[in-house]
Protein backbone atom coordinates (compact mmCIF):
# COMPACT_ATOMS: atom_id res chain seq x y z
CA UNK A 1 132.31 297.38 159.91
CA UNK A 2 135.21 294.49 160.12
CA UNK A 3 137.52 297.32 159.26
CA UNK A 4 136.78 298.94 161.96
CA UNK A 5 137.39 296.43 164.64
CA UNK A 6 140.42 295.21 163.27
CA UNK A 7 141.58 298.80 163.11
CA UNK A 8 140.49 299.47 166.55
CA UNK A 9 142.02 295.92 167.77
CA UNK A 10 145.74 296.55 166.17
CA UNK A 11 145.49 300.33 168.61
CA UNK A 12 144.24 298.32 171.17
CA UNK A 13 140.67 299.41 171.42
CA UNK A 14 137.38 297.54 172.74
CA UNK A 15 136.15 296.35 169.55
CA UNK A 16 133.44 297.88 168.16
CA UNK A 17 134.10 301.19 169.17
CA UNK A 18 134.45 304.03 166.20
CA UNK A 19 137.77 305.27 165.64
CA UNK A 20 138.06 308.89 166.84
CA UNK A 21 135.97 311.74 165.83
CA UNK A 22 137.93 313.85 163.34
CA UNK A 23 137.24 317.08 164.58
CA UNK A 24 138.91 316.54 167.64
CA UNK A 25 141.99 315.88 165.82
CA UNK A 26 141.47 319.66 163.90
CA UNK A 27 141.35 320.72 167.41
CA UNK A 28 144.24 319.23 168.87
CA UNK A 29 146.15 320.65 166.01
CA UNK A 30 144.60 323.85 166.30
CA UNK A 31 145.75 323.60 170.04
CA UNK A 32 149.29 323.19 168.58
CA UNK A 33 149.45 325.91 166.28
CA UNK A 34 147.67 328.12 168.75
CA UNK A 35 150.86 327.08 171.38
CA UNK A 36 153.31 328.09 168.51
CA UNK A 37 151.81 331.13 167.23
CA UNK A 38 151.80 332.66 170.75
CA UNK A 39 155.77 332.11 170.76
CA UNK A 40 156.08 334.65 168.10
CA UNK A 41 156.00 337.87 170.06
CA UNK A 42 158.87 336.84 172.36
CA UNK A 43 160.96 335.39 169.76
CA UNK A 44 160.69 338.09 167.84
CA UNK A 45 161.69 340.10 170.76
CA UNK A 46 164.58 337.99 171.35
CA UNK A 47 165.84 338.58 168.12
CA UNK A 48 165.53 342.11 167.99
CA UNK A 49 167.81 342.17 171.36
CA UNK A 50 170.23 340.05 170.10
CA UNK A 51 170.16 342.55 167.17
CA UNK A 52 170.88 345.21 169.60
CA UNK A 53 173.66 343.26 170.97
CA UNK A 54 175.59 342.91 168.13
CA UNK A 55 174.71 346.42 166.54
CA UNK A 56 176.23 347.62 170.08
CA UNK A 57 179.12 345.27 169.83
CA UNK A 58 179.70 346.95 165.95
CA UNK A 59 179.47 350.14 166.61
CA UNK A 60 182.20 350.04 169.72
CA UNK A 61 184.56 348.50 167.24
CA UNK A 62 184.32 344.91 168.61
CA UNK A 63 183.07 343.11 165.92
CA UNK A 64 186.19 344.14 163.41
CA UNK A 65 189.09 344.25 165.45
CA UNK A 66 192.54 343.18 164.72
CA UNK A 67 193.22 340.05 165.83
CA UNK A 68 195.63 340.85 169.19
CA UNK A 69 194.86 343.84 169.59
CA UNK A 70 192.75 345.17 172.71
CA UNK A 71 189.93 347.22 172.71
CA UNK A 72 189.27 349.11 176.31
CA UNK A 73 185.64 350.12 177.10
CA UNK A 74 184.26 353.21 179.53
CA UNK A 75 182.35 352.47 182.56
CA UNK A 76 178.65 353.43 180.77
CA UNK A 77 179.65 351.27 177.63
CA UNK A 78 180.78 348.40 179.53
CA UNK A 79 177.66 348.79 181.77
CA UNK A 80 175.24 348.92 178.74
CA UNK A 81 176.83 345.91 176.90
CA UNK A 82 176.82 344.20 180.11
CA UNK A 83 172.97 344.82 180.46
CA UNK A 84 172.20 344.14 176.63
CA UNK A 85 174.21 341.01 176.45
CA UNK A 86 172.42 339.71 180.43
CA UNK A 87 168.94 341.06 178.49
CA UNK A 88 169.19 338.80 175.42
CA UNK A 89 170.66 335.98 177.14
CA UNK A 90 167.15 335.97 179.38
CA UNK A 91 165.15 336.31 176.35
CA UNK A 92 166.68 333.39 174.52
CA UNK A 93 166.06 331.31 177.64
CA UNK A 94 162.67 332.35 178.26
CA UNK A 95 162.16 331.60 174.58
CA UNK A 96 164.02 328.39 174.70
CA UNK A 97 161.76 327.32 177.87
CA UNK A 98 158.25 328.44 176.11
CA UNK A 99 159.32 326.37 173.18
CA UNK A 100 159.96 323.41 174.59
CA UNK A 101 156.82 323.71 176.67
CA UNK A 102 154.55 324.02 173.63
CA UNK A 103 156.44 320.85 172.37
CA UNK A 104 155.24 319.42 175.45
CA UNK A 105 159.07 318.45 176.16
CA UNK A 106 161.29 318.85 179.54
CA UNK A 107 163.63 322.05 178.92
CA UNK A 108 165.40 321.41 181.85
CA UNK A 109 168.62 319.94 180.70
């Protein structure tokens, strides 16, 4: 018992009270992986988009261009790219955002 209360002093505990039950640490944990697990639907969205980006961006010829030279796009591809690349940029914030909530952090900044 005296290594409980001087456990429970040094956190700053009424003495003689038991440390914390276990189990609710599982389930705080369990809480916590729960939070995280849920993120990996949209992540995995995100980085299928951002897949789609950059196949989109290869297969226009704007990933291997000389350097210099200019590459002009049509109407529909610069409208699609445009969409794509406004697309993935949402997803990657909405991801950034649910991550930092399950962190328990401000995402703000």
């Amino acid at each position: 018992m005296p290594n409980i209360t001087v456990r429970a002093a040094a956190e700053g505990m009424p003495e003689n009270q038991p440390p914390p039950n276990p189990r609710q640490c599982v389930m705080s944990a369990d809480k916590e992986k729960a939070a995280f697990f849920g993120l990996e639907p949209l992540l995995c969205d995100t980085i299928n988009m951002l897949d789609v980006l950059v196949g989109m961006m290869d297969s226009m010829g704007l990933t291997a261009k000389p350097s210099g030279s200019n590459h002009v796009l049509t109407q529909g591809e610069g409208d699609q790219l445009f969409f794509v690349a406004c697309t993935a940029e949402s997803m990657s914030q909405e991801a950034r955002q649910a991550y930092y909530e399950a962190l328990g952090w401000d995402a703000s900044c």
